[in-house]
PDB file of N, CA and C in Angstrom:
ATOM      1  N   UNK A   1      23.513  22.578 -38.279  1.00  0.00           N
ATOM      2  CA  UNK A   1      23.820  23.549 -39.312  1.00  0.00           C
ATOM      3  C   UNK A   1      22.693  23.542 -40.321  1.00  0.00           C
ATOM      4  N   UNK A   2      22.177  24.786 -40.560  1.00  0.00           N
ATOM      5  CA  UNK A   2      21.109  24.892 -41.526  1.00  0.00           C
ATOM      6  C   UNK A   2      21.495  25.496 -43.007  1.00  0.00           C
ATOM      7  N   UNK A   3      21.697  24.722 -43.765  1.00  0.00           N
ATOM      8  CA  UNK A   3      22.018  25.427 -45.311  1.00  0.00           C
ATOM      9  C   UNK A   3      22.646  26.233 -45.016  1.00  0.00           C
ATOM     10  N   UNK A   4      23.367  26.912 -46.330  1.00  0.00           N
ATOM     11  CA  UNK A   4      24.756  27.616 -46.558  1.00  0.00           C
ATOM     12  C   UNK A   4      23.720  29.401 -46.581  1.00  0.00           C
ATOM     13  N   UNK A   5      22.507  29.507 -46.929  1.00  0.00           N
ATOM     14  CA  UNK A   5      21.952  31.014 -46.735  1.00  0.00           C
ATOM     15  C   UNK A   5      22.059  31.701 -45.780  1.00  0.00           C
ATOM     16  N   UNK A   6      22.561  32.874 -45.255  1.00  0.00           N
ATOM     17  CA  UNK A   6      23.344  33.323 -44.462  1.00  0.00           C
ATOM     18  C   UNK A   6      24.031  33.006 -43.727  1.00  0.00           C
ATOM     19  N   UNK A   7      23.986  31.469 -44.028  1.00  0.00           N
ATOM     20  CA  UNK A   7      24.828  30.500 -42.689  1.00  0.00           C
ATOM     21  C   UNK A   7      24.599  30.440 -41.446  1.00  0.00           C
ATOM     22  N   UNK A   8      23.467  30.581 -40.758  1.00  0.00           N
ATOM     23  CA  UNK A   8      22.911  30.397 -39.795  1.00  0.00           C
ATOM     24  C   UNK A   8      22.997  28.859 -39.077  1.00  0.00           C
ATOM     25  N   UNK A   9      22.658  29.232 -38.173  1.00  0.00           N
ATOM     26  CA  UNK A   9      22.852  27.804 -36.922  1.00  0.00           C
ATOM     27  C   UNK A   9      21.559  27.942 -36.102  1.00  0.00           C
ATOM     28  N   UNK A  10      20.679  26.738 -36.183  1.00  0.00           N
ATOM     29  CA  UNK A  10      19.796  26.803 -35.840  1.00  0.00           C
ATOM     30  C   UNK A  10      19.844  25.900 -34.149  1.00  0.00           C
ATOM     31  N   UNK A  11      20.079  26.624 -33.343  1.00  0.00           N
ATOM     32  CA  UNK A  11      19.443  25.520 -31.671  1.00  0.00           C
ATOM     33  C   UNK A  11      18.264  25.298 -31.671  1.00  0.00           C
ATOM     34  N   UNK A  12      18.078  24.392 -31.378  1.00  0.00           N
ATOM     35  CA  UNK A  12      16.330  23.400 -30.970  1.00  0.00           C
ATOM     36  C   UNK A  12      16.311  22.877 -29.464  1.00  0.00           C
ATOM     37  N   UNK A  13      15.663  23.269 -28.756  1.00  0.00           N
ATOM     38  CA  UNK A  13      15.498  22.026 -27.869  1.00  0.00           C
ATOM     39  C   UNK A  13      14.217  21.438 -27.854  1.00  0.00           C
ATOM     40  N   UNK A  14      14.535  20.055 -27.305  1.00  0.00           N
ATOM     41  CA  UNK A  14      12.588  19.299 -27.947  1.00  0.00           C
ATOM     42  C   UNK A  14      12.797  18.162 -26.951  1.00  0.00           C
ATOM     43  N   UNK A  15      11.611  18.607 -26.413  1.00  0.00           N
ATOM     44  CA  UNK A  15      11.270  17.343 -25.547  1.00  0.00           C
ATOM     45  C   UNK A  15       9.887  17.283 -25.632  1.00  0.00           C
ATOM     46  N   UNK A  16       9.733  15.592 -25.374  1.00  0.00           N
ATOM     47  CA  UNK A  16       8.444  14.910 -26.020  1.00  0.00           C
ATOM     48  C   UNK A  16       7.772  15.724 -26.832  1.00  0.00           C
ATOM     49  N   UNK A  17       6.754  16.755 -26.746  1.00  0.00           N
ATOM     50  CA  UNK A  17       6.264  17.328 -28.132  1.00  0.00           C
ATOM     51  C   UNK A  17       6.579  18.535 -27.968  1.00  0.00           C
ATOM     52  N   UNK A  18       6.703  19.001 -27.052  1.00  0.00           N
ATOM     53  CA  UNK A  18       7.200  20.339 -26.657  1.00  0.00           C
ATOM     54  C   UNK A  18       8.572  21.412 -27.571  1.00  0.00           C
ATOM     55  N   UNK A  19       8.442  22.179 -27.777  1.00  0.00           N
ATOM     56  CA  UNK A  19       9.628  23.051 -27.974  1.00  0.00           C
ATOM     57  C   UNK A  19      10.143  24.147 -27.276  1.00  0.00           C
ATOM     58  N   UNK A  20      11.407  24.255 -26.495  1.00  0.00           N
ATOM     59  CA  UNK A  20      10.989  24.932 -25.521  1.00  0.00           C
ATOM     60  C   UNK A  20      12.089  26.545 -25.797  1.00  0.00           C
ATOM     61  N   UNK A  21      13.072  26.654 -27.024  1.00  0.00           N
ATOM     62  CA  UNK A  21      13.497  27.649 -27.396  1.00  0.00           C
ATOM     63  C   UNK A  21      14.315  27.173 -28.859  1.00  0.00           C
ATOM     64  N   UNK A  22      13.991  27.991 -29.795  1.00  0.00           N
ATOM     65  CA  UNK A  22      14.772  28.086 -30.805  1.00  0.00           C
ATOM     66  C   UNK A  22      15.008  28.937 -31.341  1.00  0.00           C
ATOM     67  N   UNK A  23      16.437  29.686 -32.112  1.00  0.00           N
ATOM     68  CA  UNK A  23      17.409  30.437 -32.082  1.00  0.00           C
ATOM     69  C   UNK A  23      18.520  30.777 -33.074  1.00  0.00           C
ATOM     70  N   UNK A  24      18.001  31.555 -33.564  1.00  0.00           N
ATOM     71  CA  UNK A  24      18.687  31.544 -35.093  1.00  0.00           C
ATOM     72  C   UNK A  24      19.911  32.525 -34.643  1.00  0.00           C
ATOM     73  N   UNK A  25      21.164  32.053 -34.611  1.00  0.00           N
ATOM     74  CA  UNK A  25      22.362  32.755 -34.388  1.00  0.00           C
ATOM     75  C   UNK A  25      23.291  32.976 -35.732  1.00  0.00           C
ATOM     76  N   UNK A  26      23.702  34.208 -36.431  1.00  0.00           N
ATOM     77  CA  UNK A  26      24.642  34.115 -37.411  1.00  0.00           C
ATOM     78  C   UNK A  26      26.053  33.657 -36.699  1.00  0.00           C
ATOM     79  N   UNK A  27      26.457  32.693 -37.822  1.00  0.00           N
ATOM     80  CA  UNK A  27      27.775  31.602 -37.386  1.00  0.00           C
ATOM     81  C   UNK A  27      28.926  32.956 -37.853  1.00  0.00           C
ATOM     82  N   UNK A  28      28.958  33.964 -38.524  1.00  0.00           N
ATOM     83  CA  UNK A  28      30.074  35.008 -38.380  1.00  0.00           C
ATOM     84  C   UNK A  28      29.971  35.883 -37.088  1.00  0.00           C
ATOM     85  N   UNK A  29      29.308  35.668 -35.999  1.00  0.00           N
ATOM     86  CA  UNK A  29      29.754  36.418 -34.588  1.00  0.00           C
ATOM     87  C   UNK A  29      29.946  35.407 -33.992  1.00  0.00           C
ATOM     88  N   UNK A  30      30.376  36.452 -32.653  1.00  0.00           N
ATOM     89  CA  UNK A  30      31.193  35.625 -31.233  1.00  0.00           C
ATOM     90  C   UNK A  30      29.744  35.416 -30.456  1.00  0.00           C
ATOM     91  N   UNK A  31      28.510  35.393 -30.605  1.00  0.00           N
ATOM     92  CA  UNK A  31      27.836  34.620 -30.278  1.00  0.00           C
ATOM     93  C   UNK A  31      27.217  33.549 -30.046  1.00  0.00           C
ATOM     94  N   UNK A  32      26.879  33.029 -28.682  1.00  0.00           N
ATOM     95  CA  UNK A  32      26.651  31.620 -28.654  1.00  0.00           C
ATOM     96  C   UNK A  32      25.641  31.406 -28.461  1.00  0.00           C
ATOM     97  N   UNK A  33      25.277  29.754 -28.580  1.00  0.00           N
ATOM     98  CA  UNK A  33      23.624  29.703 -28.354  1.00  0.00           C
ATOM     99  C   UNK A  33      23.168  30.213 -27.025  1.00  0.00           C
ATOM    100  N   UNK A  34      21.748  30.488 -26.499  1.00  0.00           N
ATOM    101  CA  UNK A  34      21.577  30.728 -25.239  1.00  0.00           C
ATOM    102  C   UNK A  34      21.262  29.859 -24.579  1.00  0.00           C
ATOM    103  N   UNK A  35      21.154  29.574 -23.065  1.00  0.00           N
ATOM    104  CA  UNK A  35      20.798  28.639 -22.426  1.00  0.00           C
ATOM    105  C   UNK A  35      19.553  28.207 -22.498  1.00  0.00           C
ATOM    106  N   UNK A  36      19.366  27.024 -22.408  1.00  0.00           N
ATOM    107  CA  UNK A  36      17.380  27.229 -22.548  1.00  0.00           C
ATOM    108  C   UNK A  36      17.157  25.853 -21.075  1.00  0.00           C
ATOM    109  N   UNK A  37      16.175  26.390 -20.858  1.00  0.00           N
ATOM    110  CA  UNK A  37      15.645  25.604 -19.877  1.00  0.00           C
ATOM    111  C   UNK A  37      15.203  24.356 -20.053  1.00  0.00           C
ATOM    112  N   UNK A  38      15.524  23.301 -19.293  1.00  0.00           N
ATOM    113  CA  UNK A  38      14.600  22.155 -19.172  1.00  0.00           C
ATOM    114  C   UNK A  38      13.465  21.975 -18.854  1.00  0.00           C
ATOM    115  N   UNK A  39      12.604  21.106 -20.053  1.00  0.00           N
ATOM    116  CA  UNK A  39      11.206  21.001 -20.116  1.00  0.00           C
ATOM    117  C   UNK A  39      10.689  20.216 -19.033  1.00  0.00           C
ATOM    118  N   UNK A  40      10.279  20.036 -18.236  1.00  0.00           N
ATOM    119  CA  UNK A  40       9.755  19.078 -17.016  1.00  0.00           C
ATOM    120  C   UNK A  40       8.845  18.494 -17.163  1.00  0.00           C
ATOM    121  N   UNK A  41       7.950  19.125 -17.883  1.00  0.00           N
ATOM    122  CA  UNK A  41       6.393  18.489 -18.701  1.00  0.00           C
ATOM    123  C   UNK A  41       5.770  19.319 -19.580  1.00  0.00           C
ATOM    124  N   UNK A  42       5.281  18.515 -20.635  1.00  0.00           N
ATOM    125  CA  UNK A  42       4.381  19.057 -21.724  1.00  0.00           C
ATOM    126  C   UNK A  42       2.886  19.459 -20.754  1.00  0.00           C
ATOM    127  N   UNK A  43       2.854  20.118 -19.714  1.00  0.00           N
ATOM    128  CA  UNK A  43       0.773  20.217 -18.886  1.00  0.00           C
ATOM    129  C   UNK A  43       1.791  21.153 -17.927  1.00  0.00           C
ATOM    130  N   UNK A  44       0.962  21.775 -17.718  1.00  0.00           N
ATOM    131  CA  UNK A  44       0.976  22.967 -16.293  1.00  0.00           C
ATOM    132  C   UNK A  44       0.961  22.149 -15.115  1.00  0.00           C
ATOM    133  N   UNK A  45       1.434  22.252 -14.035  1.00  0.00           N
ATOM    134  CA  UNK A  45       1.683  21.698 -12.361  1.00  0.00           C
ATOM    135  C   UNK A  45       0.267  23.060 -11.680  1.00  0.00           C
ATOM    136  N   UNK A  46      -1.118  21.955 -11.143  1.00  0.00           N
ATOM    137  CA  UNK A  46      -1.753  22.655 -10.577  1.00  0.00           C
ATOM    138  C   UNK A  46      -1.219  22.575  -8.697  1.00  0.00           C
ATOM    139  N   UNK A  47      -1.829  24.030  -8.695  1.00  0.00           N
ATOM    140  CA  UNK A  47      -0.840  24.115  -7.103  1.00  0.00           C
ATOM    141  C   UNK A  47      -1.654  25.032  -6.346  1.00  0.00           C
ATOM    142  N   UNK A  48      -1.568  24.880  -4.781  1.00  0.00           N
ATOM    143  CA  UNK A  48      -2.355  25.609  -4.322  1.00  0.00           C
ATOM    144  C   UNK A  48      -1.307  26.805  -3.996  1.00  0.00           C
ATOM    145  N   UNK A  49      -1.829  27.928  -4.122  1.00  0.00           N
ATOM    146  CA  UNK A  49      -0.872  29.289  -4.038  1.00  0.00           C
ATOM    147  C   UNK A  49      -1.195  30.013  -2.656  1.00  0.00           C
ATOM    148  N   UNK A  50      -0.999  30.046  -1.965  1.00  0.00           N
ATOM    149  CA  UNK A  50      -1.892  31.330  -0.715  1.00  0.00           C
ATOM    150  C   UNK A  50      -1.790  32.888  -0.857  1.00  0.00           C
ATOM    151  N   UNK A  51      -2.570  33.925  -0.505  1.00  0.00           N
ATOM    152  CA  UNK A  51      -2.252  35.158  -0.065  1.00  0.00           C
ATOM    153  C   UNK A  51      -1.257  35.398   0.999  1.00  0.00           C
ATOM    154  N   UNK A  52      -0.353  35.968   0.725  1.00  0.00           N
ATOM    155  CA  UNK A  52       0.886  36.649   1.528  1.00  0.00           C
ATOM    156  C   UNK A  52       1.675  35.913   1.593  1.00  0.00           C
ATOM    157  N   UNK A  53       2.016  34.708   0.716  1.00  0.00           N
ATOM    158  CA  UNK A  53       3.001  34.049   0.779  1.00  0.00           C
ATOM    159  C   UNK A  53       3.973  34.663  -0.406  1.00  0.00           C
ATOM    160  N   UNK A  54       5.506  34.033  -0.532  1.00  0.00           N
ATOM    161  CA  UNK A  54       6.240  34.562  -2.333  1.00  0.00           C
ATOM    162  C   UNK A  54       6.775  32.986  -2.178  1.00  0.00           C
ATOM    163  N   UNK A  55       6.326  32.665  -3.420  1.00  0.00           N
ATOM    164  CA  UNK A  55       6.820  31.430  -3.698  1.00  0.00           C
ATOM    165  C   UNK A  55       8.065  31.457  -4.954  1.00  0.00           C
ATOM    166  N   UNK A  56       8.569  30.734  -5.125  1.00  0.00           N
ATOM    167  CA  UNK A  56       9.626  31.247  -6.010  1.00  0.00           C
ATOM    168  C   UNK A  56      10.087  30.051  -7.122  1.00  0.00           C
ATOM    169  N   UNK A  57       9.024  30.072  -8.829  1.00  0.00           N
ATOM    170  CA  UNK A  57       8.954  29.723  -9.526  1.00  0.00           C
ATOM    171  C   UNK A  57      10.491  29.032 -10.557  1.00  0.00           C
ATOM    172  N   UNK A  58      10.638  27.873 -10.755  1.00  0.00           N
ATOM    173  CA  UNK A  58      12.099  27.421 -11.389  1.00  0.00           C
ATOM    174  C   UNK A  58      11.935  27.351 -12.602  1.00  0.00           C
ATOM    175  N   UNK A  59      12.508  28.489 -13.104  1.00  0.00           N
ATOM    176  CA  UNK A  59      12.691  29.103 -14.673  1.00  0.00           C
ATOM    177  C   UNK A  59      14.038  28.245 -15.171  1.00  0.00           C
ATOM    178  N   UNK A  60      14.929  27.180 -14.574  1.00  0.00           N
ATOM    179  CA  UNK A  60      15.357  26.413 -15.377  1.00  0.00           C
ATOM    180  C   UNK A  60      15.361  24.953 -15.779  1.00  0.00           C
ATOM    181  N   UNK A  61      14.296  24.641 -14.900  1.00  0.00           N
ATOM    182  CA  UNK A  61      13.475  23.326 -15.469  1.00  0.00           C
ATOM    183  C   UNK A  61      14.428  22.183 -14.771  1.00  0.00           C
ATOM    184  N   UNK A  62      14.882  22.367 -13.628  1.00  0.00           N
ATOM    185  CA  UNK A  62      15.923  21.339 -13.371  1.00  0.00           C
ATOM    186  C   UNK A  62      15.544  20.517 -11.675  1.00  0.00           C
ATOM    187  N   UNK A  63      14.918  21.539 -10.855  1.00  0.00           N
ATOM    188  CA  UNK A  63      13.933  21.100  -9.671  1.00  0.00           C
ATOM    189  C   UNK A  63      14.066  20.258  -9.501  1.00  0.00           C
ATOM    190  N   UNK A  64      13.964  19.457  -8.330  1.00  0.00           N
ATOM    191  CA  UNK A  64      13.729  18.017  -7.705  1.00  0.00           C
ATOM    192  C   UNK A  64      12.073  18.511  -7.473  1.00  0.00           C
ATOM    193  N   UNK A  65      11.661  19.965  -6.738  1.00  0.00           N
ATOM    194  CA  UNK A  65      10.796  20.115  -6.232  1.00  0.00           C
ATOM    195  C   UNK A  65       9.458  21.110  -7.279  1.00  0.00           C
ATOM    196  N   UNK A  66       9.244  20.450  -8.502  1.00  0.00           N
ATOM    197  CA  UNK A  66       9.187  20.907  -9.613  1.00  0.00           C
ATOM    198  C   UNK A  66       7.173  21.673  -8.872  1.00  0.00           C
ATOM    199  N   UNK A  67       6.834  22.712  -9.253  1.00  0.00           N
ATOM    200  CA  UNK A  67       7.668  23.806 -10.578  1.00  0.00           C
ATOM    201  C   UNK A  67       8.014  25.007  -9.434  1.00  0.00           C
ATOM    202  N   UNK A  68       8.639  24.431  -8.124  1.00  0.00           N
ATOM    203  CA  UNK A  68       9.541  25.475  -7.832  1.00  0.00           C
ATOM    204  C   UNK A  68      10.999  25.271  -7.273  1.00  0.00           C
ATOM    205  N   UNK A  69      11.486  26.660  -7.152  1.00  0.00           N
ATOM    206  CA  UNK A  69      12.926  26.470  -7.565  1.00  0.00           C
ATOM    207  C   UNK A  69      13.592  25.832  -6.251  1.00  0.00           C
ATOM    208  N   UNK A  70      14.544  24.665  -6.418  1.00  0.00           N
ATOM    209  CA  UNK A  70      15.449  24.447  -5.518  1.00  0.00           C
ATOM    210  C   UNK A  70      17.084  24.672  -5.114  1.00  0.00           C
ATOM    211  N   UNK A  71      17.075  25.753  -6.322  1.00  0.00           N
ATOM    212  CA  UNK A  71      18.453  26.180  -6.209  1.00  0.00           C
ATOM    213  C   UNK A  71      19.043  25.302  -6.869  1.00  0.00           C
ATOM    214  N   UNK A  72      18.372  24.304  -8.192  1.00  0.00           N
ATOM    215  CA  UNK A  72      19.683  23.869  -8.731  1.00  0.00           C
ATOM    216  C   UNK A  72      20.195  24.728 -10.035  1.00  0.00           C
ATOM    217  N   UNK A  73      19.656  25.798 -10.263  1.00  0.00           N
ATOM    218  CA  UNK A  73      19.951  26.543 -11.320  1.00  0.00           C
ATOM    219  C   UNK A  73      21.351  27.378 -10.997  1.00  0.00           C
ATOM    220  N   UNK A  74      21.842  26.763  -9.981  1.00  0.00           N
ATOM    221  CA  UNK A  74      23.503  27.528  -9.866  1.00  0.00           C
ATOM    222  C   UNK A  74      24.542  27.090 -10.667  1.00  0.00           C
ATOM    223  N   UNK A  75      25.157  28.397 -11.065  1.00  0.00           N
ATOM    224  CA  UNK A  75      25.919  27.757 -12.305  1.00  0.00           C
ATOM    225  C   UNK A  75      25.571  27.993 -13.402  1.00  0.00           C
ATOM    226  N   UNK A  76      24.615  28.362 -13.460  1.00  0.00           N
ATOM    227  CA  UNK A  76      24.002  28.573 -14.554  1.00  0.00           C
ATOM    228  C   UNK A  76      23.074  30.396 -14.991  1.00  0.00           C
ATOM    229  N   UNK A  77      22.782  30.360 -16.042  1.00  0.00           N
ATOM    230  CA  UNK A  77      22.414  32.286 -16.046  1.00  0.00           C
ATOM    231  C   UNK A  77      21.030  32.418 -15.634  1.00  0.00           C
ATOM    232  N   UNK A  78      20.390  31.593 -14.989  1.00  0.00           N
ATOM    233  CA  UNK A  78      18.746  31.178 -15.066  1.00  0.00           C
ATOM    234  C   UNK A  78      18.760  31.528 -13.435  1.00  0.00           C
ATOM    235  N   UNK A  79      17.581  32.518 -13.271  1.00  0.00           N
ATOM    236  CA  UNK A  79      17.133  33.039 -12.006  1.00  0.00           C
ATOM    237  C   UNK A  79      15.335  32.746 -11.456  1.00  0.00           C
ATOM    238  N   UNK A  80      15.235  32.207 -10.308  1.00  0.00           N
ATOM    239  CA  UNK A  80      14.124  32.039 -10.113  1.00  0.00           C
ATOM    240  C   UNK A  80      12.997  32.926 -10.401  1.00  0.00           C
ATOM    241  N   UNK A  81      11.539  33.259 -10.551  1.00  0.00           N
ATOM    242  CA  UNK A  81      10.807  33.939 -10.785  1.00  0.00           C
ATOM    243  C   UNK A  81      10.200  33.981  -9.345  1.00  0.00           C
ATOM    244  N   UNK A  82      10.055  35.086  -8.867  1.00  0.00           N
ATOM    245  CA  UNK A  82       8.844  35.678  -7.853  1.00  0.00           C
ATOM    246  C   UNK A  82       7.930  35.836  -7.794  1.00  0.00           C
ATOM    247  N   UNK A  83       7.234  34.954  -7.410  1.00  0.00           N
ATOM    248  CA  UNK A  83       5.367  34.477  -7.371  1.00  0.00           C
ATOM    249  C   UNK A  83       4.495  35.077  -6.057  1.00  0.00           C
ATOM    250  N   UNK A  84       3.421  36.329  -6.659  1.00  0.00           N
ATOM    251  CA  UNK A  84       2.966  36.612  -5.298  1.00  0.00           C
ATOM    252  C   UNK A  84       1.292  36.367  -5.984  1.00  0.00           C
ATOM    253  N   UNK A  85       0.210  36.165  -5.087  1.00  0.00           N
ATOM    254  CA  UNK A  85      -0.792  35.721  -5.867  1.00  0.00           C
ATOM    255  C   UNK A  85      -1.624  37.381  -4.856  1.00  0.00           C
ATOM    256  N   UNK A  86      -2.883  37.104  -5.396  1.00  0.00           N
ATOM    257  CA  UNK A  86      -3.519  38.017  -4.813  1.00  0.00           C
ATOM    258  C   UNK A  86      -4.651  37.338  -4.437  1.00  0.00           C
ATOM    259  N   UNK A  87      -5.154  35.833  -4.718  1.00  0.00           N
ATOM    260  CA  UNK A  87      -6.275  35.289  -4.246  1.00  0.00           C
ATOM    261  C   UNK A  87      -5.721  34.107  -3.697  1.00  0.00           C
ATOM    262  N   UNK A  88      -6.101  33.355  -2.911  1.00  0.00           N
ATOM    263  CA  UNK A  88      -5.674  32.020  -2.795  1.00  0.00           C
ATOM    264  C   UNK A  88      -6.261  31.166  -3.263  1.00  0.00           C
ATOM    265  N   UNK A  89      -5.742  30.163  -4.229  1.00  0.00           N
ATOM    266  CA  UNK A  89      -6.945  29.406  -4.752  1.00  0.00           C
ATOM    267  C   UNK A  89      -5.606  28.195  -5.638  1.00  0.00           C
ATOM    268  N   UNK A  90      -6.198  27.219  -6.638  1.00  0.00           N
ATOM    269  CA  UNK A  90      -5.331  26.588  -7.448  1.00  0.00           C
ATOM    270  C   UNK A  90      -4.947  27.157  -8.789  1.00  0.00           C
ATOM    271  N   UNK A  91      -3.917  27.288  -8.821  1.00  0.00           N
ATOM    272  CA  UNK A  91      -3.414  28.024 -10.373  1.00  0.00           C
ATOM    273  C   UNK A  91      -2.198  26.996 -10.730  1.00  0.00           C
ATOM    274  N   UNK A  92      -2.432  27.261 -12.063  1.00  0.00           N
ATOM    275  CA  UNK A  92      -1.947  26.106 -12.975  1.00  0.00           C
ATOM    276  C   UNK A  92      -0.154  26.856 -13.197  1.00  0.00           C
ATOM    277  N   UNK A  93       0.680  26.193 -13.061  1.00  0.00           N
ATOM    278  CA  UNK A  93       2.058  27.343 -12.872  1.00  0.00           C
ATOM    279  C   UNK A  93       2.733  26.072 -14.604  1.00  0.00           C
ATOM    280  N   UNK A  94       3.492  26.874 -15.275  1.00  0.00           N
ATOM    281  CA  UNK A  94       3.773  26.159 -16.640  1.00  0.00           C
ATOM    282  C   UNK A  94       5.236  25.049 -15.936  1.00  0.00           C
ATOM    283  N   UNK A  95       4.715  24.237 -17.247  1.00  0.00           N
ATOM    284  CA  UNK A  95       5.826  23.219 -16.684  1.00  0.00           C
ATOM    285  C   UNK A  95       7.011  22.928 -18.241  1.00  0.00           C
ATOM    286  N   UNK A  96       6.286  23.227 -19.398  1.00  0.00           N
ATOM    287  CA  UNK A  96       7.253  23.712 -20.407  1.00  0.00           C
ATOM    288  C   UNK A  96       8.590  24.682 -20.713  1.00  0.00           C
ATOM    289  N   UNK A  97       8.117  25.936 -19.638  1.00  0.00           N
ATOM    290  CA  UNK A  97       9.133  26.619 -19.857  1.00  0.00           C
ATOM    291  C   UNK A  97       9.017  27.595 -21.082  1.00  0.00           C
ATOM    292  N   UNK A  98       7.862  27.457 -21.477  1.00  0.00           N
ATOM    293  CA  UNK A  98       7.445  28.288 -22.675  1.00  0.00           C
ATOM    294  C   UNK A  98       6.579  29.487 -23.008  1.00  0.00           C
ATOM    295  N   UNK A  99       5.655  29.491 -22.141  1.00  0.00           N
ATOM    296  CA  UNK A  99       4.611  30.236 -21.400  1.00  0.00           C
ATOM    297  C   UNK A  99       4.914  31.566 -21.329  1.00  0.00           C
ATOM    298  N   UNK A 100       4.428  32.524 -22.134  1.00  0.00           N
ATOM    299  CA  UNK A 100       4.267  34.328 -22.438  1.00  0.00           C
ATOM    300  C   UNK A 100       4.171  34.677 -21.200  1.00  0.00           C
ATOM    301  N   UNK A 101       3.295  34.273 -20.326  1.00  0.00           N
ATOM    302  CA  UNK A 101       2.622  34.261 -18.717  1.00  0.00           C
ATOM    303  C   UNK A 101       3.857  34.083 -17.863  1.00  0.00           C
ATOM    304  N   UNK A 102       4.936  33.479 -18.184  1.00  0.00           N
ATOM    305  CA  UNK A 102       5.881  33.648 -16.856  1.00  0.00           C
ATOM    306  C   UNK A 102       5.547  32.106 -16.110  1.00  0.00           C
ATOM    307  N   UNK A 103       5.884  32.707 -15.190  1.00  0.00           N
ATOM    308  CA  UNK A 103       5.254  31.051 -14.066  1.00  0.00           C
ATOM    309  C   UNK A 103       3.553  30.618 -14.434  1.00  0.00           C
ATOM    310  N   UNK A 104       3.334  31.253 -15.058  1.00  0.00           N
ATOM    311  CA  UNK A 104       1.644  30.693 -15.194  1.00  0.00           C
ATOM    312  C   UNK A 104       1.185  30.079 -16.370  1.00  0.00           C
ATOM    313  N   UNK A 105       0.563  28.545 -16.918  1.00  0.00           N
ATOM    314  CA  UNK A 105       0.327  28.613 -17.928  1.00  0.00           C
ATOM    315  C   UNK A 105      -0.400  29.225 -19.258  1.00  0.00           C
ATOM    316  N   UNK A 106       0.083  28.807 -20.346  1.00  0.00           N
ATOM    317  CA  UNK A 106      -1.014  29.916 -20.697  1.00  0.00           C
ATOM    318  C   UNK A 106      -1.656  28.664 -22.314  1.00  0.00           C
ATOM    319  N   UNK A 107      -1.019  27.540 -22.487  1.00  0.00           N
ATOM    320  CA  UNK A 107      -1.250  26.574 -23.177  1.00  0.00           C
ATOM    321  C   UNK A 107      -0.421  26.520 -24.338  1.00  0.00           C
ATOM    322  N   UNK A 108       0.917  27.082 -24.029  1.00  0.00           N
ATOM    323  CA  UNK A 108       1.290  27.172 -25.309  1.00  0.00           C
ATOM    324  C   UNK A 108       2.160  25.572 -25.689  1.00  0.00           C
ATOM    325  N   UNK A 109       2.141  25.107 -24.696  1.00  0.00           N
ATOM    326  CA  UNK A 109       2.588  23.257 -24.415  1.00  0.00           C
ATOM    327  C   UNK A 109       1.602  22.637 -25.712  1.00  0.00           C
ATOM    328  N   UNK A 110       0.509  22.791 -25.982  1.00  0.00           N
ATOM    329  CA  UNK A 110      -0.381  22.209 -26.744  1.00  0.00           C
ATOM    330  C   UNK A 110       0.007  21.954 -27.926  1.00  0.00           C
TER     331      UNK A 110
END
């Protein structure tokens, strides 16, 4: 609970230095916090990607097979991301969960 000024409710989630959503909800609606993903690591997972493959990126941070999805996000409102590359080469895919870029880092872990 954050001070009595509009009475807001502040969610945080924080792992090691990371922040990976925060969320200013007014406490007079039927709104709740949103789900936020688990942080897996503060550094991007470098990976080799191929042409013509779809790999399928885990937007809720919960993976055994990190940073893609193993289907443990069931149950939950969090849907994998669809990864198609156009070169084959190593690209850095985010491991924060924070990243403007989607599955790709972009450094905002820093």
């Amino acid at each position: 609970y954050m001070g009595s000024a509009p009475d807001l409710l502040l969610f945080t989630c924080l792992s090691l230095t990371c922040i990976a959503a925060s969320v200013l909800i007014p406490s007079n609606t039927n709104m709740s916090a949103p789900e936020v993903a688990t942080i897996s690591k503060c550094a991007p997972y470098p990976v080799e990607l191929e042409v013509g493959k779809t790999y399928y990126y885990c937007k809720c941070g919960k993976t055994k097979n990190q940073p893609f999805c193993d289907g443990s996000h069931k149950g939950t409102s969090f849907k994998p991301e669809k990864v198609e590359v156009n070169e084959s080469k190593t690209y850095y895919m985010c491991g924060c969960r924070c990243s403007a870029k989607g599955a790709f880092c972009d450094g905002t872990h820093k």
